[in-house]
C-alpha atoms as a PDB file:
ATOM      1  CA  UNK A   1      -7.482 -38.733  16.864  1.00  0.00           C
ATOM      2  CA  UNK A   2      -6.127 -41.814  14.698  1.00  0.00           C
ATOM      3  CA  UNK A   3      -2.346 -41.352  13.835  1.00  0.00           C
ATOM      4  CA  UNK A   4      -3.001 -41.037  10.129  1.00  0.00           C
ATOM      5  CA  UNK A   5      -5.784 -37.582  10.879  1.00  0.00           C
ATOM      6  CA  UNK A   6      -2.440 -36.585  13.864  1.00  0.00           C
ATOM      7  CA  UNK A   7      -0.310 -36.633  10.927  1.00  0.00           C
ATOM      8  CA  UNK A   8      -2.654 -34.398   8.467  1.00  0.00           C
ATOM      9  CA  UNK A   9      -2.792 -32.098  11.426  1.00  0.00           C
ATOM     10  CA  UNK A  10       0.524 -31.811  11.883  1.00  0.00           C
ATOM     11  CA  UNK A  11       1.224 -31.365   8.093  1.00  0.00           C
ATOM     12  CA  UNK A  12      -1.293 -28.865   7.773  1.00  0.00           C
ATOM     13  CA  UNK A  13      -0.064 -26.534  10.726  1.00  0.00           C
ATOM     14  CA  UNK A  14       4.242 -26.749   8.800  1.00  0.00           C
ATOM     15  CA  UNK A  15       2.075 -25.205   5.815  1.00  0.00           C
ATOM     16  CA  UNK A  16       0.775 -22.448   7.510  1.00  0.00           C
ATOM     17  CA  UNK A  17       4.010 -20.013   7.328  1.00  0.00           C
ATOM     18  CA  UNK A  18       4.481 -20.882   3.159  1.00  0.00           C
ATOM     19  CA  UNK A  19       0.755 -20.320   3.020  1.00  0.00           C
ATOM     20  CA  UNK A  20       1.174 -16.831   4.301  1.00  0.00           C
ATOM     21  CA  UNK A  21       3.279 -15.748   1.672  1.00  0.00           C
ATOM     22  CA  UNK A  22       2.569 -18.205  -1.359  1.00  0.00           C
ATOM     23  CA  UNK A  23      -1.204 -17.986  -1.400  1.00  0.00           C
ATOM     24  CA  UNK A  24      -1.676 -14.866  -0.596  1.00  0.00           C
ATOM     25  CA  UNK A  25      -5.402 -14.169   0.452  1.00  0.00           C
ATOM     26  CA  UNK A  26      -7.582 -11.246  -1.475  1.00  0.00           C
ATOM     27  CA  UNK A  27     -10.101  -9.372   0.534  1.00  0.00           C
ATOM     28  CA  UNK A  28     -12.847  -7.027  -1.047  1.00  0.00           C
ATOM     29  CA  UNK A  29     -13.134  -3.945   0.953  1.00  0.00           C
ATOM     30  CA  UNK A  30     -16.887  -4.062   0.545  1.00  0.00           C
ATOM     31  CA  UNK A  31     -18.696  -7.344   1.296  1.00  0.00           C
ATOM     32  CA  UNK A  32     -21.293  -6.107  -1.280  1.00  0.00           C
ATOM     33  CA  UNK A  33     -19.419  -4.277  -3.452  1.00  0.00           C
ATOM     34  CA  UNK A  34     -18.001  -0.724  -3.904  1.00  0.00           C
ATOM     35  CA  UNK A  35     -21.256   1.798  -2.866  1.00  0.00           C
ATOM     36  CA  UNK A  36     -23.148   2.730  -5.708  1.00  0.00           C
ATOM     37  CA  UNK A  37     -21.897   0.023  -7.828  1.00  0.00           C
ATOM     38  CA  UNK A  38     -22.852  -2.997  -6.311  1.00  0.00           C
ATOM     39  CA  UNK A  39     -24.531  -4.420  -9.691  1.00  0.00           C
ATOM     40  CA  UNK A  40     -20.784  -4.540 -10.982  1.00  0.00           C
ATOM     41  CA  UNK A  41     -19.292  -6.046  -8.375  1.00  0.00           C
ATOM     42  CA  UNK A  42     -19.221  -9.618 -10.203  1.00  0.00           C
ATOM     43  CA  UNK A  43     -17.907  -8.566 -13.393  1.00  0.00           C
ATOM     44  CA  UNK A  44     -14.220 -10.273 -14.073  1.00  0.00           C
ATOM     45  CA  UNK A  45     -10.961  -8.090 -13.838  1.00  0.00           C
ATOM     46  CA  UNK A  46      -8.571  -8.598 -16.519  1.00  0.00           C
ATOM     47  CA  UNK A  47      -5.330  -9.488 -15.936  1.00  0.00           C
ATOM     48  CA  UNK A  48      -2.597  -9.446 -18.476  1.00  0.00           C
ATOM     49  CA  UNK A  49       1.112 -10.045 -17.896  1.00  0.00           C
ATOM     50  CA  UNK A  50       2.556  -7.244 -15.686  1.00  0.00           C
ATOM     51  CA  UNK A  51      -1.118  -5.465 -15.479  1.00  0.00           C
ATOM     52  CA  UNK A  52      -4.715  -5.778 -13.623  1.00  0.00           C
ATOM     53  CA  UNK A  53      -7.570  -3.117 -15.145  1.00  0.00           C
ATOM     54  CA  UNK A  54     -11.752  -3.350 -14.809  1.00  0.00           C
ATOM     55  CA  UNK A  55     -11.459  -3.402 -11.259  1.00  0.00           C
ATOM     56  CA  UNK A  56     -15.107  -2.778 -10.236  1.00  0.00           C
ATOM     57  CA  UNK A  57     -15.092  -4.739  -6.887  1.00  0.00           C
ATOM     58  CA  UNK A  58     -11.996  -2.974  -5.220  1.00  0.00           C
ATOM     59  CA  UNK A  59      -9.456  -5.703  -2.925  1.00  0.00           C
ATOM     60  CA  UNK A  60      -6.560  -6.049  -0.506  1.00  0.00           C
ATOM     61  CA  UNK A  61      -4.260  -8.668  -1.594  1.00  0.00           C
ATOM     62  CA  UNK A  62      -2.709  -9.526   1.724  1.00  0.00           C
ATOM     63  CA  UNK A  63       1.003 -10.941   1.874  1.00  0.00           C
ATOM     64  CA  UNK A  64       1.653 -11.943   5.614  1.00  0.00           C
ATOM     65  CA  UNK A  65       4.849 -12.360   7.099  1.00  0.00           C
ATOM     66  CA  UNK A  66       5.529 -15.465   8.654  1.00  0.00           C
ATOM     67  CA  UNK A  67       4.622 -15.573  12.129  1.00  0.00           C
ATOM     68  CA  UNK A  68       8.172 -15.780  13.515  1.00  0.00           C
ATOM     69  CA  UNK A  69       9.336 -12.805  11.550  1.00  0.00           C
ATOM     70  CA  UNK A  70       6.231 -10.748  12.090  1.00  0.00           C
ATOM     71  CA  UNK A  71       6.834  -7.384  14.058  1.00  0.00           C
ATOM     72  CA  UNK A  72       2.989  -6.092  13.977  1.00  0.00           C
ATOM     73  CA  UNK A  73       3.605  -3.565  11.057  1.00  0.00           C
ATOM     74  CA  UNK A  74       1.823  -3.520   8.331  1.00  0.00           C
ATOM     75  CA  UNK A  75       1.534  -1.154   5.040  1.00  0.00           C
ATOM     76  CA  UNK A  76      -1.494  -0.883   2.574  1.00  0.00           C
ATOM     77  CA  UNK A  77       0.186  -0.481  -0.723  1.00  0.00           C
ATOM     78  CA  UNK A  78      -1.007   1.185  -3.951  1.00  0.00           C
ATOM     79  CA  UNK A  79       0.558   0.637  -7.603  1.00  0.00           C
ATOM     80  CA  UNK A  80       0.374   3.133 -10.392  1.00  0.00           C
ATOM     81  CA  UNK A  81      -0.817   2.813 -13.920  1.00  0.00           C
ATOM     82  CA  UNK A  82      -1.636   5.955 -14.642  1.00  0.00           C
ATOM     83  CA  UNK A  83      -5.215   5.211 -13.050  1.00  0.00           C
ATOM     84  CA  UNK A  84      -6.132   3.192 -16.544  1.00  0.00           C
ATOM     85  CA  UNK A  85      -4.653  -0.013 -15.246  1.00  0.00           C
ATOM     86  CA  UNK A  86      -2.884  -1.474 -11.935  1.00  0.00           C
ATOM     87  CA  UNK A  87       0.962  -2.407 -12.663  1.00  0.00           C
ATOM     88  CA  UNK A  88       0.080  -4.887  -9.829  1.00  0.00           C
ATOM     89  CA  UNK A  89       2.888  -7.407 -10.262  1.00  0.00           C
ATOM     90  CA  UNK A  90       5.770  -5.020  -9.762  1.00  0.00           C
ATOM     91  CA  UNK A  91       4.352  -2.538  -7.629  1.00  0.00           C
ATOM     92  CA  UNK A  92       1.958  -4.344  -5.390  1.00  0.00           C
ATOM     93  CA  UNK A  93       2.944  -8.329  -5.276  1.00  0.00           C
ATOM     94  CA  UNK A  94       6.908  -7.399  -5.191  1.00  0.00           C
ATOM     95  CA  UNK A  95       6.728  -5.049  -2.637  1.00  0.00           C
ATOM     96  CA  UNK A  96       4.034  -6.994  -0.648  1.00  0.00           C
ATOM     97  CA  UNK A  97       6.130  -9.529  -0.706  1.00  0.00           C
ATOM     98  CA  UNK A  98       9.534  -7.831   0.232  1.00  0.00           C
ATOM     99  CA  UNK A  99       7.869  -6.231   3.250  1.00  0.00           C
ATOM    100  CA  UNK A 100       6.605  -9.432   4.203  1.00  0.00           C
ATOM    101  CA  UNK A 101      10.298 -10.397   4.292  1.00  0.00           C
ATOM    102  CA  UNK A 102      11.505  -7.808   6.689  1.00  0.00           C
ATOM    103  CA  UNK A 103       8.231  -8.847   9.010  1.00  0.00           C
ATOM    104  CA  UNK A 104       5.690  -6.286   7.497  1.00  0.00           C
ATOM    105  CA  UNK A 105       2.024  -7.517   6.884  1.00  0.00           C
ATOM    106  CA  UNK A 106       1.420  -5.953   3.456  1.00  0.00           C
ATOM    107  CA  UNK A 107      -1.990  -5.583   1.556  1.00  0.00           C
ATOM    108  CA  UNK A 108      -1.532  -4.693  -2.125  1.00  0.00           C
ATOM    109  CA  UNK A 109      -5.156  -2.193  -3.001  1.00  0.00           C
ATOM    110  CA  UNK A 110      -6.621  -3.095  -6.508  1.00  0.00           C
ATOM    111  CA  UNK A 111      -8.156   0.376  -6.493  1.00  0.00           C
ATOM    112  CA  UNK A 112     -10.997   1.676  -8.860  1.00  0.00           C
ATOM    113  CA  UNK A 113      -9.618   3.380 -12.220  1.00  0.00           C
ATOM    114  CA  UNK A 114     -11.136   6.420 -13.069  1.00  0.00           C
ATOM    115  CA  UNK A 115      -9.054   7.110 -16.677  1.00  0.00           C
ATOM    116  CA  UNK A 116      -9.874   3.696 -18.176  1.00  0.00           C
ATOM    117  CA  UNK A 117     -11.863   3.658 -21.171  1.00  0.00           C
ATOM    118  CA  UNK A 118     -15.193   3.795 -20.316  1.00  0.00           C
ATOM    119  CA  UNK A 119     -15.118   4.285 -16.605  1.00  0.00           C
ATOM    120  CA  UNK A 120     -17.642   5.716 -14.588  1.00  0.00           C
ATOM    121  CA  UNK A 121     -15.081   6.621 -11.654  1.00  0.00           C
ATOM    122  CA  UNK A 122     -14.387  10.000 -10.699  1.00  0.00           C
ATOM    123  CA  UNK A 123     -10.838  10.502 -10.303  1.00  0.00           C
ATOM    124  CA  UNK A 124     -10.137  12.203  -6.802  1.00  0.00           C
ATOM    125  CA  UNK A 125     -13.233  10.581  -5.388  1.00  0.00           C
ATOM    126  CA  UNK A 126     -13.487   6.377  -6.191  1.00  0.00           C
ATOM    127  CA  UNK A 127     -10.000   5.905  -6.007  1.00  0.00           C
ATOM    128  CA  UNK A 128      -9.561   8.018  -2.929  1.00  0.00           C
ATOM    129  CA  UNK A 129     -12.722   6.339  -1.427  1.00  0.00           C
ATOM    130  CA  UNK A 130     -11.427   2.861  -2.094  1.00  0.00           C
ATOM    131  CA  UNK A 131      -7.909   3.926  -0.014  1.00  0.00           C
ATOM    132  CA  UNK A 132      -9.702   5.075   2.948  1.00  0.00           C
ATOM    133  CA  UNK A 133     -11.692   2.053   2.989  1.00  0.00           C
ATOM    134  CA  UNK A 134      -8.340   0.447   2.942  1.00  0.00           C
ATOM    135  CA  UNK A 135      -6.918   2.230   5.738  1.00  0.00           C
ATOM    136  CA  UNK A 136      -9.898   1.486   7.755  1.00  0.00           C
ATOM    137  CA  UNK A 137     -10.497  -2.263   6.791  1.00  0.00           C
ATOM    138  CA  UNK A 138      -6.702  -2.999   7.824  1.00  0.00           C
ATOM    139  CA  UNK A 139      -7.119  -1.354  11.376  1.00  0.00           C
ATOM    140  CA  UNK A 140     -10.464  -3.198  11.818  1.00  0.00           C
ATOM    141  CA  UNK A 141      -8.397  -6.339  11.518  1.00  0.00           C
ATOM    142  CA  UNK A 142      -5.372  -5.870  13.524  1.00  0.00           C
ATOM    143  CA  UNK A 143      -5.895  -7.713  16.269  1.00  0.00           C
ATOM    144  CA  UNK A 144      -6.803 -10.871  14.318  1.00  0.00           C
ATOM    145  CA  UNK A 145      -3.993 -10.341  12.157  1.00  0.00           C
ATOM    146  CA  UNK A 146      -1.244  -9.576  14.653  1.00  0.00           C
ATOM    147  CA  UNK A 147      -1.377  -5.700  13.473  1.00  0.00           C
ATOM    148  CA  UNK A 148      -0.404  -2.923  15.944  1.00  0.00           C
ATOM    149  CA  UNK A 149      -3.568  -0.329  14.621  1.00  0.00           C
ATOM    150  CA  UNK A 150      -0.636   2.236  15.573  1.00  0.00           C
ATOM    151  CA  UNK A 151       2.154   0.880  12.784  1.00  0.00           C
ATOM    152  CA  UNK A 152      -0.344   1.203  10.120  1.00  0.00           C
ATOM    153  CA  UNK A 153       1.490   2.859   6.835  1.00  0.00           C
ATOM    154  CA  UNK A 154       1.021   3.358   3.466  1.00  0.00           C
ATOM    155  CA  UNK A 155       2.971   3.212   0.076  1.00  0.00           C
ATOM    156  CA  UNK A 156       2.906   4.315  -3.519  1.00  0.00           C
ATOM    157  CA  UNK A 157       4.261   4.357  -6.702  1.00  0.00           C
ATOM    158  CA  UNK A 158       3.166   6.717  -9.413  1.00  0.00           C
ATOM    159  CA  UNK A 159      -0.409   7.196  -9.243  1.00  0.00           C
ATOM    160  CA  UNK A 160      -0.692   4.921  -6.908  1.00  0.00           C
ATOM    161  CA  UNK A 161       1.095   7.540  -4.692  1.00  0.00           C
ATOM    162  CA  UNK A 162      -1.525  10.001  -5.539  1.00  0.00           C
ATOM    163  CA  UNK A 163      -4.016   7.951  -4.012  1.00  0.00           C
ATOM    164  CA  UNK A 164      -2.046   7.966  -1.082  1.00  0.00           C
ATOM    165  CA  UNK A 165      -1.493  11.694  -1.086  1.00  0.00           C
ATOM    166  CA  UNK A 166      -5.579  11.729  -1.207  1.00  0.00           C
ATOM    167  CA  UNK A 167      -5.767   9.749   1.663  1.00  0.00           C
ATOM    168  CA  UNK A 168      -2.751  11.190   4.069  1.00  0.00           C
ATOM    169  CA  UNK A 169      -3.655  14.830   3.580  1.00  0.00           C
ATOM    170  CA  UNK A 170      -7.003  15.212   3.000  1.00  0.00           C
ATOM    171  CA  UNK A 171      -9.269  14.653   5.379  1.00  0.00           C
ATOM    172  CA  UNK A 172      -9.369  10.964   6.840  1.00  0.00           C
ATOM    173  CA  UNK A 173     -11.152  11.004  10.633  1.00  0.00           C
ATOM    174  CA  UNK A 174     -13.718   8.366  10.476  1.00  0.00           C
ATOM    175  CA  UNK A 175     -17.532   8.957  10.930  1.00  0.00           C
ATOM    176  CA  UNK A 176     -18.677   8.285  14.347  1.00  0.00           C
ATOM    177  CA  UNK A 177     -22.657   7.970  13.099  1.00  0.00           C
ATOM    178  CA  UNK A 178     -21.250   5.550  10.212  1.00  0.00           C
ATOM    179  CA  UNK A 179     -23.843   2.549  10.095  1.00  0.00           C
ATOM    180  CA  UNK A 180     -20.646   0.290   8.677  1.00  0.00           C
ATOM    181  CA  UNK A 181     -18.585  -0.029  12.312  1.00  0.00           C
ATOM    182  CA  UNK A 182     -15.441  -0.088   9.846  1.00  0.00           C
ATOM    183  CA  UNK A 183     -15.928   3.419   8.774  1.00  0.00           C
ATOM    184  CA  UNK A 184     -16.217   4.885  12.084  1.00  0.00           C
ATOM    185  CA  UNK A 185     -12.409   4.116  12.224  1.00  0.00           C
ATOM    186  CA  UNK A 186      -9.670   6.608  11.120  1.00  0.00           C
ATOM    187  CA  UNK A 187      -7.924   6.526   7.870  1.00  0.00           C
ATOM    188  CA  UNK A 188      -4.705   8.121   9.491  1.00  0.00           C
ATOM    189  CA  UNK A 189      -1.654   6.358   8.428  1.00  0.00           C
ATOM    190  CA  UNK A 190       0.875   6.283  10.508  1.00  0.00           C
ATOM    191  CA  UNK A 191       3.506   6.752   8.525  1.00  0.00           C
ATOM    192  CA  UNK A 192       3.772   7.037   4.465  1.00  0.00           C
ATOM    193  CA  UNK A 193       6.459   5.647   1.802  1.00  0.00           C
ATOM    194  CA  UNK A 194       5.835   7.499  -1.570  1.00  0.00           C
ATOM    195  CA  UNK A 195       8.178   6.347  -4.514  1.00  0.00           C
ATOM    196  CA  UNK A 196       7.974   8.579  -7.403  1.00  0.00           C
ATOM    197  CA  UNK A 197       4.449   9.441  -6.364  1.00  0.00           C
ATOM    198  CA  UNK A 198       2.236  11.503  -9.139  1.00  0.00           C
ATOM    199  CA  UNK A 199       1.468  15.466  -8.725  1.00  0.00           C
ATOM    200  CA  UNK A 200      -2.012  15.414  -7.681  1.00  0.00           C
ATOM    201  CA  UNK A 201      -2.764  15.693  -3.885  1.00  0.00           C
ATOM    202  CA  UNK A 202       0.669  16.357  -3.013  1.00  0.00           C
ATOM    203  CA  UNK A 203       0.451  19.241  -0.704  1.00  0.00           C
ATOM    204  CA  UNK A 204       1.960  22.949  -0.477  1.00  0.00           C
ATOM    205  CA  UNK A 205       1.999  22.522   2.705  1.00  0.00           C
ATOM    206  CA  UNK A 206       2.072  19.728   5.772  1.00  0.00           C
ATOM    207  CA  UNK A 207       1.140  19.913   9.312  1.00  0.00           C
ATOM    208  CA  UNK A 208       4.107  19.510  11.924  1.00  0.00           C
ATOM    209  CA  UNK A 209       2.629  16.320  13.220  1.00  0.00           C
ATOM    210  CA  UNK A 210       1.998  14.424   9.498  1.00  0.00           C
ATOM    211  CA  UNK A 211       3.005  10.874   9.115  1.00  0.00           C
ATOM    212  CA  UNK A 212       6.754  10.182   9.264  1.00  0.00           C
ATOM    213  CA  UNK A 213       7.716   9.952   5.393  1.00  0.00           C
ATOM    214  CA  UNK A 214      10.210   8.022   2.878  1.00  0.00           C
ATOM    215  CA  UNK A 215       9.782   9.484  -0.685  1.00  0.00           C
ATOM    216  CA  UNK A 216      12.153   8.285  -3.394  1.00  0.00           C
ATOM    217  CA  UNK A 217      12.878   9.246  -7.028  1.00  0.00           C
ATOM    218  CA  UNK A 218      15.088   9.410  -9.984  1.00  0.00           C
ATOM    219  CA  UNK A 219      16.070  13.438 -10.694  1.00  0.00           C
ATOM    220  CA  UNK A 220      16.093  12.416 -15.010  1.00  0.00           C
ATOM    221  CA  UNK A 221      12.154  11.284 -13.656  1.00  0.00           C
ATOM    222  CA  UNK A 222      10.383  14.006 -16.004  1.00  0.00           C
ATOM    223  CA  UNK A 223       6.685  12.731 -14.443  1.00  0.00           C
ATOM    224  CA  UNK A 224       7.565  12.665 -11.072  1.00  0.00           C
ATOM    225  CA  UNK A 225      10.655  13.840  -9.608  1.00  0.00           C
ATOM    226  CA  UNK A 226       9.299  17.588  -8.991  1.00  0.00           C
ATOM    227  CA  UNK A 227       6.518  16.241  -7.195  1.00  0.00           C
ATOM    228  CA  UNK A 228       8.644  13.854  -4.996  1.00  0.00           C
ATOM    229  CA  UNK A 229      10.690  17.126  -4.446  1.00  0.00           C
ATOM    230  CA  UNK A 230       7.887  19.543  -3.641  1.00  0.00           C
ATOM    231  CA  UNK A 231       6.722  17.038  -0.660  1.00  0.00           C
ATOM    232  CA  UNK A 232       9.952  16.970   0.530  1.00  0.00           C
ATOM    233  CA  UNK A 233      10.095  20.570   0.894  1.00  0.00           C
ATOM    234  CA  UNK A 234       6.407  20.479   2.663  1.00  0.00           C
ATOM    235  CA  UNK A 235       7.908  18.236   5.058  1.00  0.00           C
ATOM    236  CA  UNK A 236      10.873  20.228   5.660  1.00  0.00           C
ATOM    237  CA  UNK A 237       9.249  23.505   5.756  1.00  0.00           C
ATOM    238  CA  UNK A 238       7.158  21.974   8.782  1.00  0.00           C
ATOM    239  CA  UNK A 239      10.011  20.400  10.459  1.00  0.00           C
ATOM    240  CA  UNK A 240       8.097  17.183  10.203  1.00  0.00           C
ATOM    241  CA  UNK A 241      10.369  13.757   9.773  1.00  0.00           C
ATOM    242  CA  UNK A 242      11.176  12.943   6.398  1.00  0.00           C
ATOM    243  CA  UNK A 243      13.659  10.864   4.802  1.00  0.00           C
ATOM    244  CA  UNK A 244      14.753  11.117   0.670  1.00  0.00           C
ATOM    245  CA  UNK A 245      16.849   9.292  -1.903  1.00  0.00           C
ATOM    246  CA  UNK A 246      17.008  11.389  -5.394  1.00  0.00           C
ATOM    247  CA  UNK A 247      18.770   9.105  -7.421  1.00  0.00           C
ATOM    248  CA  UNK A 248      20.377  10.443 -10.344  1.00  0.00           C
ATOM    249  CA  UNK A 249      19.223   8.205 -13.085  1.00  0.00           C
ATOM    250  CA  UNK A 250      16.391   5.987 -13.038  1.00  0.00           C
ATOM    251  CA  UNK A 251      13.683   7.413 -14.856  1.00  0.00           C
ATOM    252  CA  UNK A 252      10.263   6.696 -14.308  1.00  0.00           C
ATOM    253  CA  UNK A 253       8.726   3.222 -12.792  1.00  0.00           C
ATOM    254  CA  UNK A 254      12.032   1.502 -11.638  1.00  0.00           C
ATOM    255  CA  UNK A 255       9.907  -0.241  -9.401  1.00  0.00           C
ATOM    256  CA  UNK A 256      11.622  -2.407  -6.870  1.00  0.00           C
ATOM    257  CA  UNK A 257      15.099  -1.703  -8.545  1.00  0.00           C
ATOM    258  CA  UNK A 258      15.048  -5.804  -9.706  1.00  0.00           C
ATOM    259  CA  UNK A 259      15.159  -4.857 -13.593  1.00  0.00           C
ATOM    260  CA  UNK A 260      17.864  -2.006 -13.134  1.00  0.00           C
ATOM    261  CA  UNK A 261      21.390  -2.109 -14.161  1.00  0.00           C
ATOM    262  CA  UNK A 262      21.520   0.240 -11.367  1.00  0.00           C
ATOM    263  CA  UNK A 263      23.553  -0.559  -8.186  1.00  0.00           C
ATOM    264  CA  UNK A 264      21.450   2.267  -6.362  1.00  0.00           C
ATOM    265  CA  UNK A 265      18.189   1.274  -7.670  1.00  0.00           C
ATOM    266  CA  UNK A 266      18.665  -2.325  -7.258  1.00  0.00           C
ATOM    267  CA  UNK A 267      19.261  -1.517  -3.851  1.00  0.00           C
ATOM    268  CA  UNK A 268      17.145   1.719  -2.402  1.00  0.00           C
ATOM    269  CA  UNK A 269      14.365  -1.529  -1.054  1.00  0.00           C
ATOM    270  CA  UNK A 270      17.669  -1.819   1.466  1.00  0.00           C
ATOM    271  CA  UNK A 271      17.207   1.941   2.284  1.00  0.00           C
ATOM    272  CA  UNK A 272      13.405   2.001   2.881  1.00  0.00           C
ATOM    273  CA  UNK A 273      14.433  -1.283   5.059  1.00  0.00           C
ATOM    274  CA  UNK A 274      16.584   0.568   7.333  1.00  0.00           C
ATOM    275  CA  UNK A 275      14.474   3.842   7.546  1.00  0.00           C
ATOM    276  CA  UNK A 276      11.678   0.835   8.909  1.00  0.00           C
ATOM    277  CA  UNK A 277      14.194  -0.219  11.273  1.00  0.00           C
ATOM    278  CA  UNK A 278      15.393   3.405  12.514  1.00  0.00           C
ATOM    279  CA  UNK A 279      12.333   4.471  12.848  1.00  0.00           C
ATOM    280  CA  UNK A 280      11.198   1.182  15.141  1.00  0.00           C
ATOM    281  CA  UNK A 281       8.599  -0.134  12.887  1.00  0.00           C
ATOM    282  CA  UNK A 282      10.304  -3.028  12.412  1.00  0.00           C
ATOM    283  CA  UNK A 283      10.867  -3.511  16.145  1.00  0.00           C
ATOM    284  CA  UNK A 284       8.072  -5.692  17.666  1.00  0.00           C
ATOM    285  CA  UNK A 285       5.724  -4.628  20.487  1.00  0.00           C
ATOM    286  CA  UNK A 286       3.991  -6.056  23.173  1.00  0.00           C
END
């Protein structure tokens, strides 16, 4: 190797870690497209400001932690939008990049929209469909990507959190005759981080043994607070872990907290942190 290609080499490996976080990589969860819809697999989202909709080949955008800080956790995360459009820059890139902060491989789902004008998506089945896939695509991949397939969550905001209701506690054991070795895998999450998640899916009841759970809302949230509150009392009605923050003002979509003149908002990212850490997700293993 001359010293001029030993140099490029070297350069290239000191890019690695910013590449991990500043080009993040986007992954379809179909190599062929979405089943049944194939034929639209090619046609171009549109992307506007804070928004993504005419998503007809559904994606993980991945944001990996750099590989000092990684811990081998990793959360598939779902924005709202009211299932006509994706508010992807503040609820999937912001997030996906704060967990990738505190360690946490994070894949942002661009998720099929069934209320969009014109869409030919059913409402509790593509979107739902297009989590599990998620789910199972991640935990194909963990070993390449430094994932522990037993630190696998998932978060959501809005609607986005109904799609993760839809895939937490409905049914989501993979299919052992599955031709696709990927959906042979379970859709389980291990644990689940709903802020202000929409009504739909969220469950009278939860088993004992669900998915260790962070849900957080504002009370003034006339959308979503009840249904933040009525999982909370699932959870606590089973005795099954579960951690909330009901802030008092807020609203609906506060996001991250970074546009809030709220000290709590600005800061309840801190409290999902530390709920990572106490609950040893943000601990590396073996």
């Amino acid at each position: 190797m001359t010293a001029t290609a030993a140099r490029l080499f070297l350069c290239s490996l000191l890019l690695l870690p910013a590449l991990a976080q500043d080009q993040p990589r986007v992954i379809p969860l179909w190599p062929n497209g979405a089943p049944g819809f194939e034929n639209r697999r090619n046609e171009p989202e549109i992307a506007q400001d804070y928004y993504i909709r005419n998503i007809h080949n559904p994606s993980l955008t991945a944001y990996l932690p750099l590989p000092d800080k990684a811990t081998g956790a990793a959360v598939v995360i779902c924005p709202g939008g009211g299932h006509r459009l994706l508010v992807f820059k503040a609820e999937g890139e912001d997030p996906g990049r704060y967990l990738a902060g505190l360690g946490v491989a994070a894949f942002a789902l661009k998720y099929r929209l069934a209320r969009e004008e014109g869409s030919p998506y059913s409402l509790e089945k593509h979107p739902r469909e297009d989590g599990l896939r998620a789910m199972r695509l991640v935990r194909s991949h963990a070993q390449e990507w430094g994932i522990d397939p037993n630190r696998i969550g998932i978060m959501g905001f809005s609607a986005g959190g109904e799609v993760v209701s839809w895939v937490t506690f409905m049914p989501n054991d993979g299919d052992p005759n599955a031709p696709d070795p990927i959906d042979r895998l379970s859709a389980r999450p291990n644990f689940v981080i709903q802020i202000y998640p929409g009504p739909l899916g969220i469950p009278s009841s939860v088993a004992p043994d669900a998915p260790p759970a962070f849900v957080a809302a504002a009370n003034d949230d006339e959308c979503c607070s009840a249904s933040t509150v009525k999982l909370l009392e699932a959870y606590r009605a089973a005795k099954a872990p579960v951690e909330a923050h009901i802030f008092a003002h807020g609203g609906h979509g506060f996001n991250m907290g970074y546009r809030s003149k709220l000290e709590s908002l600005k800061n309840w990212p801190q409290r999902l942190a530390d709920w990572l850490n106490d609950n040893g997700f943000l601990k590396p293993h073996p």
